[in-house]
PDBML (XML) file of the C-alpha atoms, coordinates in Angstrom:
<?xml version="1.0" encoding="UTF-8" ?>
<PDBx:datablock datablockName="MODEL"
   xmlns:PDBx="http://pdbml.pdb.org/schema/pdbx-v50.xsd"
   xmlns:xsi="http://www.w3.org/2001/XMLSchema-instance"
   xsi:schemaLocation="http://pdbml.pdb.org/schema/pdbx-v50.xsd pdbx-v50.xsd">
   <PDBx:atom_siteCategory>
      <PDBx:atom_site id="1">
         <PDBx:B_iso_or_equiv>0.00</PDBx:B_iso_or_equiv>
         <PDBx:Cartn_x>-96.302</PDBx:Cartn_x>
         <PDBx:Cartn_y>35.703</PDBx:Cartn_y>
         <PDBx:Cartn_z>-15.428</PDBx:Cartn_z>
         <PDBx:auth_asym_id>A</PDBx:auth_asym_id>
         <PDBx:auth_atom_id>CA</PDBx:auth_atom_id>
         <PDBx:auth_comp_id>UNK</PDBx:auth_comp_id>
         <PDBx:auth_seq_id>1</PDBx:auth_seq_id>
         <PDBx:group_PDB>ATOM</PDBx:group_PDB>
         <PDBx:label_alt_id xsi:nil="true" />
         <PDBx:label_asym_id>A</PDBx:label_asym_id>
         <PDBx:label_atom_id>CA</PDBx:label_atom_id>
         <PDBx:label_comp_id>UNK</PDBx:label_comp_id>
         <PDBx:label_entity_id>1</PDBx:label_entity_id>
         <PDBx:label_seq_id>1</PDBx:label_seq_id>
         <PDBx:occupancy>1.00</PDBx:occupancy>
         <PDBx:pdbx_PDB_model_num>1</PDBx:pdbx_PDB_model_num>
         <PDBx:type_symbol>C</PDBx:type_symbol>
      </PDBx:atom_site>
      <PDBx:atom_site id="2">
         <PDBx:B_iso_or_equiv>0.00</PDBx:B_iso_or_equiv>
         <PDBx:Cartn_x>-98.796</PDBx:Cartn_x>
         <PDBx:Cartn_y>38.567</PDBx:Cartn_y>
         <PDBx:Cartn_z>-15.728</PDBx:Cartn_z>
         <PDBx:auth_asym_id>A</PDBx:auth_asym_id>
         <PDBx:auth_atom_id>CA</PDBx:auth_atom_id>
         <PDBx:auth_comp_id>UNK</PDBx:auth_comp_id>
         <PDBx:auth_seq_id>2</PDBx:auth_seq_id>
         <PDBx:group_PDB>ATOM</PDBx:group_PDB>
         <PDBx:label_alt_id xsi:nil="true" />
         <PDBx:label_asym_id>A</PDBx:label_asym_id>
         <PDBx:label_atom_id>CA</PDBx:label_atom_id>
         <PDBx:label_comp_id>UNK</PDBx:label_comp_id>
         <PDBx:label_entity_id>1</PDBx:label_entity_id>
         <PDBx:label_seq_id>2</PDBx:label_seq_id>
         <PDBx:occupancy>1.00</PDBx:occupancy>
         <PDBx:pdbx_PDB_model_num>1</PDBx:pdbx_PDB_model_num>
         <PDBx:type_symbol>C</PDBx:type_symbol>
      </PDBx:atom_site>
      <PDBx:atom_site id="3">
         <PDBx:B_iso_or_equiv>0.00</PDBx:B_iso_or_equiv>
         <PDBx:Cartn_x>-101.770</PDBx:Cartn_x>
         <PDBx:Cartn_y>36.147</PDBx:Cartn_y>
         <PDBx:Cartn_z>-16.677</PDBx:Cartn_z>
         <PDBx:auth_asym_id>A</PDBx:auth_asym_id>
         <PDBx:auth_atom_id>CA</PDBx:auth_atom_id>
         <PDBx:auth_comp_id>UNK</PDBx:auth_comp_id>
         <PDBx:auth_seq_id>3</PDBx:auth_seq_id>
         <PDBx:group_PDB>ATOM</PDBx:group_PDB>
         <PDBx:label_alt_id xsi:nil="true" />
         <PDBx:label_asym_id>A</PDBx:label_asym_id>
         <PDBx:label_atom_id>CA</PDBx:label_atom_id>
         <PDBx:label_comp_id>UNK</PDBx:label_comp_id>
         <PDBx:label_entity_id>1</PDBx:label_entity_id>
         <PDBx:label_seq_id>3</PDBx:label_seq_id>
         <PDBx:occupancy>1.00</PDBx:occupancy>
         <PDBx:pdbx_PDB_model_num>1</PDBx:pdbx_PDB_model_num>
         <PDBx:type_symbol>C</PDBx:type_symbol>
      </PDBx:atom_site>
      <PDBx:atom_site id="4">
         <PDBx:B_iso_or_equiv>0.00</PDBx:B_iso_or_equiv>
         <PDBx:Cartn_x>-100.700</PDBx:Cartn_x>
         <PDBx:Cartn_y>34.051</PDBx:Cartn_y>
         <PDBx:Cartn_z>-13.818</PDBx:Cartn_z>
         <PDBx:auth_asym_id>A</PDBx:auth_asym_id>
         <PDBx:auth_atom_id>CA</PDBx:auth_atom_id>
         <PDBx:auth_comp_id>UNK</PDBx:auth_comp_id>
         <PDBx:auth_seq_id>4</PDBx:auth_seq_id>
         <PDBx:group_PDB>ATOM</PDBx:group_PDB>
         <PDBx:label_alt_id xsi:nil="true" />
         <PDBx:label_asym_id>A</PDBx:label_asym_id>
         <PDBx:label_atom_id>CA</PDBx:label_atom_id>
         <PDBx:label_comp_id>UNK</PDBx:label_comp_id>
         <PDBx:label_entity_id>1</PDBx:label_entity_id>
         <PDBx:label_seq_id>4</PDBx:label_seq_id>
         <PDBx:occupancy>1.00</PDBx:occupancy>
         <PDBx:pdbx_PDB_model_num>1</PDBx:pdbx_PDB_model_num>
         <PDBx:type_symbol>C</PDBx:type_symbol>
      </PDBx:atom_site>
      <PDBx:atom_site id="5">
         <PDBx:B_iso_or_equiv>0.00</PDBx:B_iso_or_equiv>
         <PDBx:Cartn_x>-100.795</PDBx:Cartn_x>
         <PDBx:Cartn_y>37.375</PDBx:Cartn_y>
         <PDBx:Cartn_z>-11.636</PDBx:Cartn_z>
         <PDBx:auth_asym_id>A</PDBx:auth_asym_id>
         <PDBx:auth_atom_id>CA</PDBx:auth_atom_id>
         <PDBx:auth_comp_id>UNK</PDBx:auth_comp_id>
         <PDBx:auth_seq_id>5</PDBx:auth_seq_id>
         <PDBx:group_PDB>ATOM</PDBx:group_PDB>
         <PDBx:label_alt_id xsi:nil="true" />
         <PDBx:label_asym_id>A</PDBx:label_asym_id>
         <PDBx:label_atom_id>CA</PDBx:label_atom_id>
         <PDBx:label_comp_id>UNK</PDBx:label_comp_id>
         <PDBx:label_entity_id>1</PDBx:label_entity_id>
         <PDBx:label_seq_id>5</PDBx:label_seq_id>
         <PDBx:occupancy>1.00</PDBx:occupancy>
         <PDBx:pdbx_PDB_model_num>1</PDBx:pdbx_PDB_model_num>
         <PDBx:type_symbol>C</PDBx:type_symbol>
      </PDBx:atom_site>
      <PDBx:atom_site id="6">
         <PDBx:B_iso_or_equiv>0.00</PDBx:B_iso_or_equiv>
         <PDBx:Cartn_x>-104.249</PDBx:Cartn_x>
         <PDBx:Cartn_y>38.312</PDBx:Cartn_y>
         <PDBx:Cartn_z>-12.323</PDBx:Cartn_z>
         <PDBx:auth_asym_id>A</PDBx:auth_asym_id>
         <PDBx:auth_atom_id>CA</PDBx:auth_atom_id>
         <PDBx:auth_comp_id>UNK</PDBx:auth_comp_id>
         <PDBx:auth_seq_id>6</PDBx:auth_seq_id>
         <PDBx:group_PDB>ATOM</PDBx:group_PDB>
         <PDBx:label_alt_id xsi:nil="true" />
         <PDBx:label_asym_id>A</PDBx:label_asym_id>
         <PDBx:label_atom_id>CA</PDBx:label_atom_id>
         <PDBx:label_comp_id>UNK</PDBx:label_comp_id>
         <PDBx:label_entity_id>1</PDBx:label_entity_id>
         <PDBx:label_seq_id>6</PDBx:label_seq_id>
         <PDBx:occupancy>1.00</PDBx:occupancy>
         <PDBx:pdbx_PDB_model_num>1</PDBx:pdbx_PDB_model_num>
         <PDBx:type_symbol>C</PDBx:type_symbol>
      </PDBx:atom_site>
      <PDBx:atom_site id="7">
         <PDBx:B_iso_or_equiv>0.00</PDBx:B_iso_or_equiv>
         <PDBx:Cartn_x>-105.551</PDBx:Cartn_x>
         <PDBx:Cartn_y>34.715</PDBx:Cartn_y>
         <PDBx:Cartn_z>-12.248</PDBx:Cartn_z>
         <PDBx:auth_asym_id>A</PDBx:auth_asym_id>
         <PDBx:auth_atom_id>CA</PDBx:auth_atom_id>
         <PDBx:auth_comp_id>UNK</PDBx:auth_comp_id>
         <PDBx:auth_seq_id>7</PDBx:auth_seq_id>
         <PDBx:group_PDB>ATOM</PDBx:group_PDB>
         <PDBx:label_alt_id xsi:nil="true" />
         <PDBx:label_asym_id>A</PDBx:label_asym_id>
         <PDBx:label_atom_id>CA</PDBx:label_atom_id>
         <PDBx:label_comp_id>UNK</PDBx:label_comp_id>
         <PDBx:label_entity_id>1</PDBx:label_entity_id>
         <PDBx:label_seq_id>7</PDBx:label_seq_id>
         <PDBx:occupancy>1.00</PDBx:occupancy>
         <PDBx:pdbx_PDB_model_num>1</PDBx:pdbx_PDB_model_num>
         <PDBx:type_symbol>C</PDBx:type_symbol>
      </PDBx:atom_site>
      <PDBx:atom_site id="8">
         <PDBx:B_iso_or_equiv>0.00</PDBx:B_iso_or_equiv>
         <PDBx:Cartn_x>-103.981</PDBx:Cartn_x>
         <PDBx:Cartn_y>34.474</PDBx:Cartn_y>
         <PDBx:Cartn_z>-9.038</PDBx:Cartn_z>
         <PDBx:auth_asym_id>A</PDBx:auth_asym_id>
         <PDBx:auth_atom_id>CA</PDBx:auth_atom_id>
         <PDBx:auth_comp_id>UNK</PDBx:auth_comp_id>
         <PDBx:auth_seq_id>8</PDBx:auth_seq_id>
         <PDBx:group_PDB>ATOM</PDBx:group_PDB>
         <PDBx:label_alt_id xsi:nil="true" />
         <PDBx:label_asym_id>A</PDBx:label_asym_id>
         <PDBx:label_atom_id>CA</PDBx:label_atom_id>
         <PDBx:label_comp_id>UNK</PDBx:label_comp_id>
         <PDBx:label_entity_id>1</PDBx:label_entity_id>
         <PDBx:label_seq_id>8</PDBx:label_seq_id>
         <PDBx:occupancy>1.00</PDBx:occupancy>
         <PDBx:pdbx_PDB_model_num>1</PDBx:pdbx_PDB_model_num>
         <PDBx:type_symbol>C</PDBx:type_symbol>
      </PDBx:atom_site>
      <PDBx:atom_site id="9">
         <PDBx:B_iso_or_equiv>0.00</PDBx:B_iso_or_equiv>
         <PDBx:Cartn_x>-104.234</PDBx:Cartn_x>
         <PDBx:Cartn_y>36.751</PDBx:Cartn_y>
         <PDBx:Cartn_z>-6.751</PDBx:Cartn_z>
         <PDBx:auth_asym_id>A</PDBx:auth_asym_id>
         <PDBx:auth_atom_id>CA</PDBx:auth_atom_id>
         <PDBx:auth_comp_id>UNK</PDBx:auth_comp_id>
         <PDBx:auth_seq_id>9</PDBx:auth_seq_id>
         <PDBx:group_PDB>ATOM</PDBx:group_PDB>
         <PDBx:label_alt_id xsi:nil="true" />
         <PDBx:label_asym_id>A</PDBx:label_asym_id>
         <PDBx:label_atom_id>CA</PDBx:label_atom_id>
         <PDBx:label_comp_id>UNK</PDBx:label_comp_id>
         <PDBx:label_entity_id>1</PDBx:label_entity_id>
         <PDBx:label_seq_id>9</PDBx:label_seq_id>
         <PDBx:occupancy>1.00</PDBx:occupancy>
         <PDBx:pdbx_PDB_model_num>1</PDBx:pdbx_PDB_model_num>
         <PDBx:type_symbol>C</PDBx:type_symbol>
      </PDBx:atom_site>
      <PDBx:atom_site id="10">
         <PDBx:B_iso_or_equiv>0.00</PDBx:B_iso_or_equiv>
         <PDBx:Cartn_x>-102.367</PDBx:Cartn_x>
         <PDBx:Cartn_y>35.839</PDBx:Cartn_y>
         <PDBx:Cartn_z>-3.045</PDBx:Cartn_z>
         <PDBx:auth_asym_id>A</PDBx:auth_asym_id>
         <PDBx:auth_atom_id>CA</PDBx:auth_atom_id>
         <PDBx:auth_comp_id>UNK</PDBx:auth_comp_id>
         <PDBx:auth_seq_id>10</PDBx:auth_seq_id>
         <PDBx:group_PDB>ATOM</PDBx:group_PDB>
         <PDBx:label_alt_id xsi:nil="true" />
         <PDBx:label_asym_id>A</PDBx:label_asym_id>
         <PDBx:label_atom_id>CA</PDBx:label_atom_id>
         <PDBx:label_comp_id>UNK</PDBx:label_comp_id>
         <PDBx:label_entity_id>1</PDBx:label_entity_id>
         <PDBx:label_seq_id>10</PDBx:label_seq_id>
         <PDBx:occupancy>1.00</PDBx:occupancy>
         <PDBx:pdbx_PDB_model_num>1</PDBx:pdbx_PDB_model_num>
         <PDBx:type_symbol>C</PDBx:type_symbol>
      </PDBx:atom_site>
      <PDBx:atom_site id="11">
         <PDBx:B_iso_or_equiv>0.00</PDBx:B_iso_or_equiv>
         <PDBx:Cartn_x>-105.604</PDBx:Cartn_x>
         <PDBx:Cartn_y>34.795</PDBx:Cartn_y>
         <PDBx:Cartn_z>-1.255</PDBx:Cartn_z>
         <PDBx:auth_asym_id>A</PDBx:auth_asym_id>
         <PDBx:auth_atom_id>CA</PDBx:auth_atom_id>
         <PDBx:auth_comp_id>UNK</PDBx:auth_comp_id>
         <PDBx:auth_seq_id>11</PDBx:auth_seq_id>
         <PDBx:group_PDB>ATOM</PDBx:group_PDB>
         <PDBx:label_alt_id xsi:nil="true" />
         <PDBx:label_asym_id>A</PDBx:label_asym_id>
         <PDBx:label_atom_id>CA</PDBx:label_atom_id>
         <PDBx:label_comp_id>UNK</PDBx:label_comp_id>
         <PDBx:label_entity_id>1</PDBx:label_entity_id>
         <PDBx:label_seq_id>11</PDBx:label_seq_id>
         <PDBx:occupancy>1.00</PDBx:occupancy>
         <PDBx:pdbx_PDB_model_num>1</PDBx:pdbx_PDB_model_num>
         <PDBx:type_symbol>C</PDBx:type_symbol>
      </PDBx:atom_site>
      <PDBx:atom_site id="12">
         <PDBx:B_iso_or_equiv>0.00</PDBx:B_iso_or_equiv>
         <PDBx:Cartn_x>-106.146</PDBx:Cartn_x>
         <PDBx:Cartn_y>32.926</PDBx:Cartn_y>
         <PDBx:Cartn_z>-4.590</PDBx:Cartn_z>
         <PDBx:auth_asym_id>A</PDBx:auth_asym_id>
         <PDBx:auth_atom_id>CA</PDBx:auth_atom_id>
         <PDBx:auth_comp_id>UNK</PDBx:auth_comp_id>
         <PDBx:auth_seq_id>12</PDBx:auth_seq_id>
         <PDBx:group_PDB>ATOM</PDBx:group_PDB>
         <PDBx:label_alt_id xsi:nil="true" />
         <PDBx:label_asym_id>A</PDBx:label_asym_id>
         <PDBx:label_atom_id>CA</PDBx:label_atom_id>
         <PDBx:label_comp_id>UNK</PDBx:label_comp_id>
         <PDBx:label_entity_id>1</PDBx:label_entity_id>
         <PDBx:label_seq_id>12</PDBx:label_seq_id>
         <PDBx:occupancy>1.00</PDBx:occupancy>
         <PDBx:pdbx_PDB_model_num>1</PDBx:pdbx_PDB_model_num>
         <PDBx:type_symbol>C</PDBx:type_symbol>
      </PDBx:atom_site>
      <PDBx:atom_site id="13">
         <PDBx:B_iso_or_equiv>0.00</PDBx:B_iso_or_equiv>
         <PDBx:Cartn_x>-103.559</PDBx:Cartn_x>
         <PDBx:Cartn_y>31.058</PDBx:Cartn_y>
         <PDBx:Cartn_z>-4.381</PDBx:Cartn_z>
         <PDBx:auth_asym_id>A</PDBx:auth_asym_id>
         <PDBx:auth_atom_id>CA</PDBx:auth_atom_id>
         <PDBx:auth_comp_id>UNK</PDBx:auth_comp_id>
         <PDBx:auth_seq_id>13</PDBx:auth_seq_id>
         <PDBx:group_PDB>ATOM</PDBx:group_PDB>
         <PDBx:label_alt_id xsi:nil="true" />
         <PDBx:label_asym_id>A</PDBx:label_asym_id>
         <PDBx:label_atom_id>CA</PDBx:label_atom_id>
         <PDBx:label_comp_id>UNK</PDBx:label_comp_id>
         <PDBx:label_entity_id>1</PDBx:label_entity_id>
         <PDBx:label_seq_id>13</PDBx:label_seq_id>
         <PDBx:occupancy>1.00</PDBx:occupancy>
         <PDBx:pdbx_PDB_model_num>1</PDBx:pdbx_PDB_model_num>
         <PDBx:type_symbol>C</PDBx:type_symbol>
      </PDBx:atom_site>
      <PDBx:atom_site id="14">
         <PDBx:B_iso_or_equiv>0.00</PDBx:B_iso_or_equiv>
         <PDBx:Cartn_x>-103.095</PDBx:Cartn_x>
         <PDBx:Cartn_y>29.988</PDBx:Cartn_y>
         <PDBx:Cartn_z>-0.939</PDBx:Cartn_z>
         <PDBx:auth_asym_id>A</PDBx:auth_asym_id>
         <PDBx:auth_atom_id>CA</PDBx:auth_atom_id>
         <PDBx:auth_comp_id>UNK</PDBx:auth_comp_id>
         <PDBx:auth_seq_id>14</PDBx:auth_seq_id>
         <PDBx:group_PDB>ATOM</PDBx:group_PDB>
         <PDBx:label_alt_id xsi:nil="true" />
         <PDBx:label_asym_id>A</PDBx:label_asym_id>
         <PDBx:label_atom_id>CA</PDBx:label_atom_id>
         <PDBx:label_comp_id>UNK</PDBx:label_comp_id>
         <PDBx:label_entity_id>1</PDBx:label_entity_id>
         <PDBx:label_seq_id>14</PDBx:label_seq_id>
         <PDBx:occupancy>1.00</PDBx:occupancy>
         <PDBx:pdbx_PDB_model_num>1</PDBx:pdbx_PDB_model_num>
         <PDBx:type_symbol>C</PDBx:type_symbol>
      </PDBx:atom_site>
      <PDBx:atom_site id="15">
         <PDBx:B_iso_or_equiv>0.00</PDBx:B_iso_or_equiv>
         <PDBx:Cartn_x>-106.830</PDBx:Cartn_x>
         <PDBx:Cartn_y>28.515</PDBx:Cartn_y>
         <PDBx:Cartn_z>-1.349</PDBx:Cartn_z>
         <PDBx:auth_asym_id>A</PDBx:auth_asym_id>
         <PDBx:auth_atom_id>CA</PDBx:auth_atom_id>
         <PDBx:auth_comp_id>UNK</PDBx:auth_comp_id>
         <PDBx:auth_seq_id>15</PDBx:auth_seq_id>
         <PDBx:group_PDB>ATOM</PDBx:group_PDB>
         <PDBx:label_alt_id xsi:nil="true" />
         <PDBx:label_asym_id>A</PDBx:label_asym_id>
         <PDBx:label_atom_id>CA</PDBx:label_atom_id>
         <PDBx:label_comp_id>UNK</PDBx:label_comp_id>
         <PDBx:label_entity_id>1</PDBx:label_entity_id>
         <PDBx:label_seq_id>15</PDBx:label_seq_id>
         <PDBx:occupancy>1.00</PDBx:occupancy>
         <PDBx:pdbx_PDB_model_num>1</PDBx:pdbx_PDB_model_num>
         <PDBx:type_symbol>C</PDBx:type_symbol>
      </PDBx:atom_site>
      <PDBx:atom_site id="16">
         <PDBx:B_iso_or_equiv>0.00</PDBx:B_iso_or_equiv>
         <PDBx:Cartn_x>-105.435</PDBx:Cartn_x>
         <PDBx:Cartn_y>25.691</PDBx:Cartn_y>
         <PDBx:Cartn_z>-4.225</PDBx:Cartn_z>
         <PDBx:auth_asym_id>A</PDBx:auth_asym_id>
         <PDBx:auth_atom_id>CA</PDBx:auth_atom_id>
         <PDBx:auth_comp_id>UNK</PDBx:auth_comp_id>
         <PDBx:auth_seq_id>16</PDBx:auth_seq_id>
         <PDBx:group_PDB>ATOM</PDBx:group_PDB>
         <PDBx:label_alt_id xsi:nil="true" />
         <PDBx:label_asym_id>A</PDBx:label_asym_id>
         <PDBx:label_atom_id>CA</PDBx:label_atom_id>
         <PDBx:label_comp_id>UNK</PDBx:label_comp_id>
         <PDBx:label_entity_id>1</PDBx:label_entity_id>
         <PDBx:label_seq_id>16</PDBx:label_seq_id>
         <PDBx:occupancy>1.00</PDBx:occupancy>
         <PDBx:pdbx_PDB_model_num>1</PDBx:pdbx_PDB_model_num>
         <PDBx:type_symbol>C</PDBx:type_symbol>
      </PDBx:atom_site>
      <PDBx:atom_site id="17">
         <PDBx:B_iso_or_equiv>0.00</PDBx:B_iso_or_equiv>
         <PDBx:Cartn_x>-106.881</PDBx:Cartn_x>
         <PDBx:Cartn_y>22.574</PDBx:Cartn_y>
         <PDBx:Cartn_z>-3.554</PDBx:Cartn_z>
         <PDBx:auth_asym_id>A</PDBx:auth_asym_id>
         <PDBx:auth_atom_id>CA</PDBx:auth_atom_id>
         <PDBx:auth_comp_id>UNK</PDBx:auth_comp_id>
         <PDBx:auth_seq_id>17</PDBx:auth_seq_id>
         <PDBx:group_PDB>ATOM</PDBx:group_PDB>
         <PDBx:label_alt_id xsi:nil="true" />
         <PDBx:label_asym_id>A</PDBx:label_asym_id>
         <PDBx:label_atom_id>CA</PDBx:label_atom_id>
         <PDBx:label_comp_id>UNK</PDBx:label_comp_id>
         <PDBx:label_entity_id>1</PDBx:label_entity_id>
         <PDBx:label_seq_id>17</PDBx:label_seq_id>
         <PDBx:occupancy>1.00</PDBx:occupancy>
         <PDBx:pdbx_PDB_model_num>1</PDBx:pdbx_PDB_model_num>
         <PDBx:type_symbol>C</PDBx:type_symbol>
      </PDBx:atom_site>
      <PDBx:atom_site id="18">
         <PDBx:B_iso_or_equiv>0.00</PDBx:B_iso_or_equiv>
         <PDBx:Cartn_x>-104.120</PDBx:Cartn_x>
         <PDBx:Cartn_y>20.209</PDBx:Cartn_y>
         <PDBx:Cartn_z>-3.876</PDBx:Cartn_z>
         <PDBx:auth_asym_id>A</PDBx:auth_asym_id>
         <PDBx:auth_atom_id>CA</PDBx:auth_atom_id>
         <PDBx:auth_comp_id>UNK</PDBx:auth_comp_id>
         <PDBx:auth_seq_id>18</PDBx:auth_seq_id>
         <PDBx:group_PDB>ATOM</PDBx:group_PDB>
         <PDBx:label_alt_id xsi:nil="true" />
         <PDBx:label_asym_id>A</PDBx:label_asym_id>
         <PDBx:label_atom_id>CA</PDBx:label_atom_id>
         <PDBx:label_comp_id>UNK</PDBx:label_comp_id>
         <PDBx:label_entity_id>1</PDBx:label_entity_id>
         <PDBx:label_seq_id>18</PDBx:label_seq_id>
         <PDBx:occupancy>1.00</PDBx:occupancy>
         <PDBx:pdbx_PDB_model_num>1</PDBx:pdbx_PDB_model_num>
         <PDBx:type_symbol>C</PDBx:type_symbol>
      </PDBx:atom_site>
      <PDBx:atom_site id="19">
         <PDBx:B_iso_or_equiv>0.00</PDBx:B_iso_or_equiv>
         <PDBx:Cartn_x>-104.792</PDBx:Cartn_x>
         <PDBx:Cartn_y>16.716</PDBx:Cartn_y>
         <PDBx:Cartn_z>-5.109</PDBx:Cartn_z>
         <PDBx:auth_asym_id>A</PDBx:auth_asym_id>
         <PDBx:auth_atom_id>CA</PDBx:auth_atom_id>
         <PDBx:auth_comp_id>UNK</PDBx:auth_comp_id>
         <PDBx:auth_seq_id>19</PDBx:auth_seq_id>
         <PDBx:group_PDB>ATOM</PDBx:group_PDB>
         <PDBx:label_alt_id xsi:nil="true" />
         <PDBx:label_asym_id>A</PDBx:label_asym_id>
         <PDBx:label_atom_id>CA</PDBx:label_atom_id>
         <PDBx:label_comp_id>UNK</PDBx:label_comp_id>
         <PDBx:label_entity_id>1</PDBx:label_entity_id>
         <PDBx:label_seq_id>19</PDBx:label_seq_id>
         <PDBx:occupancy>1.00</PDBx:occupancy>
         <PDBx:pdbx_PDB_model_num>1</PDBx:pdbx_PDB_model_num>
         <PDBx:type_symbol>C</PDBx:type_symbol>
      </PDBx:atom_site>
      <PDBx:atom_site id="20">
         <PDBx:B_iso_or_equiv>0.00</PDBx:B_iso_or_equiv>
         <PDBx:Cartn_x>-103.187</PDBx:Cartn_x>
         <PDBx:Cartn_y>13.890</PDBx:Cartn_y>
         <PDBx:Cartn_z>-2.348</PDBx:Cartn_z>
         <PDBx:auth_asym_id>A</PDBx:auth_asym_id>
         <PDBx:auth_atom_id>CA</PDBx:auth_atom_id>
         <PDBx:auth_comp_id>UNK</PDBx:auth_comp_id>
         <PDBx:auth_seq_id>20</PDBx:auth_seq_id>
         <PDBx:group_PDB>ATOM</PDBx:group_PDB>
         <PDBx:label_alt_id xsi:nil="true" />
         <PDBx:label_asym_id>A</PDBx:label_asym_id>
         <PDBx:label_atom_id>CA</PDBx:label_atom_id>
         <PDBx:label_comp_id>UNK</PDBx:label_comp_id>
         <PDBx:label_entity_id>1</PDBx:label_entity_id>
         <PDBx:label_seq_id>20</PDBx:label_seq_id>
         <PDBx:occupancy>1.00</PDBx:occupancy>
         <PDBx:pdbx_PDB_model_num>1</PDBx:pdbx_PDB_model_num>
         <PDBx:type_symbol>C</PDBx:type_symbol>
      </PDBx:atom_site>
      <PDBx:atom_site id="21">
         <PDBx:B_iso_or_equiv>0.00</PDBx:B_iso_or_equiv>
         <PDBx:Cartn_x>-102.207</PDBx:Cartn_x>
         <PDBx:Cartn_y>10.762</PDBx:Cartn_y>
         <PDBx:Cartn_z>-3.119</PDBx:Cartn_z>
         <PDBx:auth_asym_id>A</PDBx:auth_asym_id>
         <PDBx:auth_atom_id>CA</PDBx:auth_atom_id>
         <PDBx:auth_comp_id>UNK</PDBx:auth_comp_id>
         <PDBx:auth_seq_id>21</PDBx:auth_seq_id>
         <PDBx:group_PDB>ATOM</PDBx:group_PDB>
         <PDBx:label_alt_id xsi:nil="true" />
         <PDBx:label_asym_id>A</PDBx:label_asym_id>
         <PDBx:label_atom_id>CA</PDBx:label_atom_id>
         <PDBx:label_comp_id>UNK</PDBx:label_comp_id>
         <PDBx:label_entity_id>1</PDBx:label_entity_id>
         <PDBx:label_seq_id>21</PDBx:label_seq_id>
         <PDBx:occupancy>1.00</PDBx:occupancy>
         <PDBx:pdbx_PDB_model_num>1</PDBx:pdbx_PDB_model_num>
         <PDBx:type_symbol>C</PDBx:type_symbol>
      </PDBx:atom_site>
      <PDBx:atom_site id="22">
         <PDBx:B_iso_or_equiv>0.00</PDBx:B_iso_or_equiv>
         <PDBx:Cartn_x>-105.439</PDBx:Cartn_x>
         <PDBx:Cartn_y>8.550</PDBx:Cartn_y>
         <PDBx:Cartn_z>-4.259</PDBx:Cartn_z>
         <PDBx:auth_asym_id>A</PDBx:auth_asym_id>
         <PDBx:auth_atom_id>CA</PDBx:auth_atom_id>
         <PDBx:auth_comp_id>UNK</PDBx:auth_comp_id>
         <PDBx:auth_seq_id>22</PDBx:auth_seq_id>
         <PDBx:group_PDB>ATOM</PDBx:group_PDB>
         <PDBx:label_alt_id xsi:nil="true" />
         <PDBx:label_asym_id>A</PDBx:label_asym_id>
         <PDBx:label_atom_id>CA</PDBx:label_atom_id>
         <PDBx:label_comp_id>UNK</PDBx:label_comp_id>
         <PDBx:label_entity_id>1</PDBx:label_entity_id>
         <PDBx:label_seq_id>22</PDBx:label_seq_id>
         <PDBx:occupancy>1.00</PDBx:occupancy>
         <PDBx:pdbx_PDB_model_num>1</PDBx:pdbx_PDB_model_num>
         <PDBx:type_symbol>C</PDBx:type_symbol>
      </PDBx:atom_site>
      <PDBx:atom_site id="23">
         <PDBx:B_iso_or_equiv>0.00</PDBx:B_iso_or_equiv>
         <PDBx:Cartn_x>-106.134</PDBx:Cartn_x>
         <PDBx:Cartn_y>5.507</PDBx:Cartn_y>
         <PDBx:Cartn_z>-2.180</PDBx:Cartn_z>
         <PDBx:auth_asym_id>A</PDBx:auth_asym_id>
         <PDBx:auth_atom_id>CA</PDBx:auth_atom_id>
         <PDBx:auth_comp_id>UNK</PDBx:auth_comp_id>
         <PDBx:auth_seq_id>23</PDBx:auth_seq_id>
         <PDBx:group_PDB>ATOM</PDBx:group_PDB>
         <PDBx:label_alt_id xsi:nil="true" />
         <PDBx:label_asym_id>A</PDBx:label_asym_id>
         <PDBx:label_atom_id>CA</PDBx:label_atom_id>
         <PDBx:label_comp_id>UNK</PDBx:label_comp_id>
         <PDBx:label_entity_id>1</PDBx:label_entity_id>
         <PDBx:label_seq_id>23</PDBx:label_seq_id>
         <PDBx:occupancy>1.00</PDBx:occupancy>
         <PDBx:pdbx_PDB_model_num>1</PDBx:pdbx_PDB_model_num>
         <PDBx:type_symbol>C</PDBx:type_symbol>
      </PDBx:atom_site>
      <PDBx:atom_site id="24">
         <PDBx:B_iso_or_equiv>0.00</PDBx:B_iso_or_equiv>
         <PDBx:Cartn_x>-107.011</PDBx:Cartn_x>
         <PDBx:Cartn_y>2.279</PDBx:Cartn_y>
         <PDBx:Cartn_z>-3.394</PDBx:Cartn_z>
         <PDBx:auth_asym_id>A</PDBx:auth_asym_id>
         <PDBx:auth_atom_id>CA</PDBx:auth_atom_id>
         <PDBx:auth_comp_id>UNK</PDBx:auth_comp_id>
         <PDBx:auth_seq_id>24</PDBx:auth_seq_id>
         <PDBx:group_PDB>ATOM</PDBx:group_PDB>
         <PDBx:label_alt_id xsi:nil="true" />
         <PDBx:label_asym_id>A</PDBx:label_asym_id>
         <PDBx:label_atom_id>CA</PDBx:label_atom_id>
         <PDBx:label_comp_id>UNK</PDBx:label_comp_id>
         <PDBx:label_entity_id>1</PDBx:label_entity_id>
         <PDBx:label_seq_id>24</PDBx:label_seq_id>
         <PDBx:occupancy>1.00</PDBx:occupancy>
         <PDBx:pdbx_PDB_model_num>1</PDBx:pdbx_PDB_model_num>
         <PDBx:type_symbol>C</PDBx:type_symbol>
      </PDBx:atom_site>
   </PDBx:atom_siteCategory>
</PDBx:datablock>
């Protein structure tokens, strides 16, 4: 949790690029 903390940061983490579903 504290590695995760550090890495991750609020702005950090609201700026994940999350992968969508992959068209054919």
């Amino acid at each position: 949790k504290a590695q995760f903390a550090a890495s991750f940061p609020e702005a950090a983490l609201k700026n994940i690029k999350w992968y969508p579903a992959v068209p054919a």
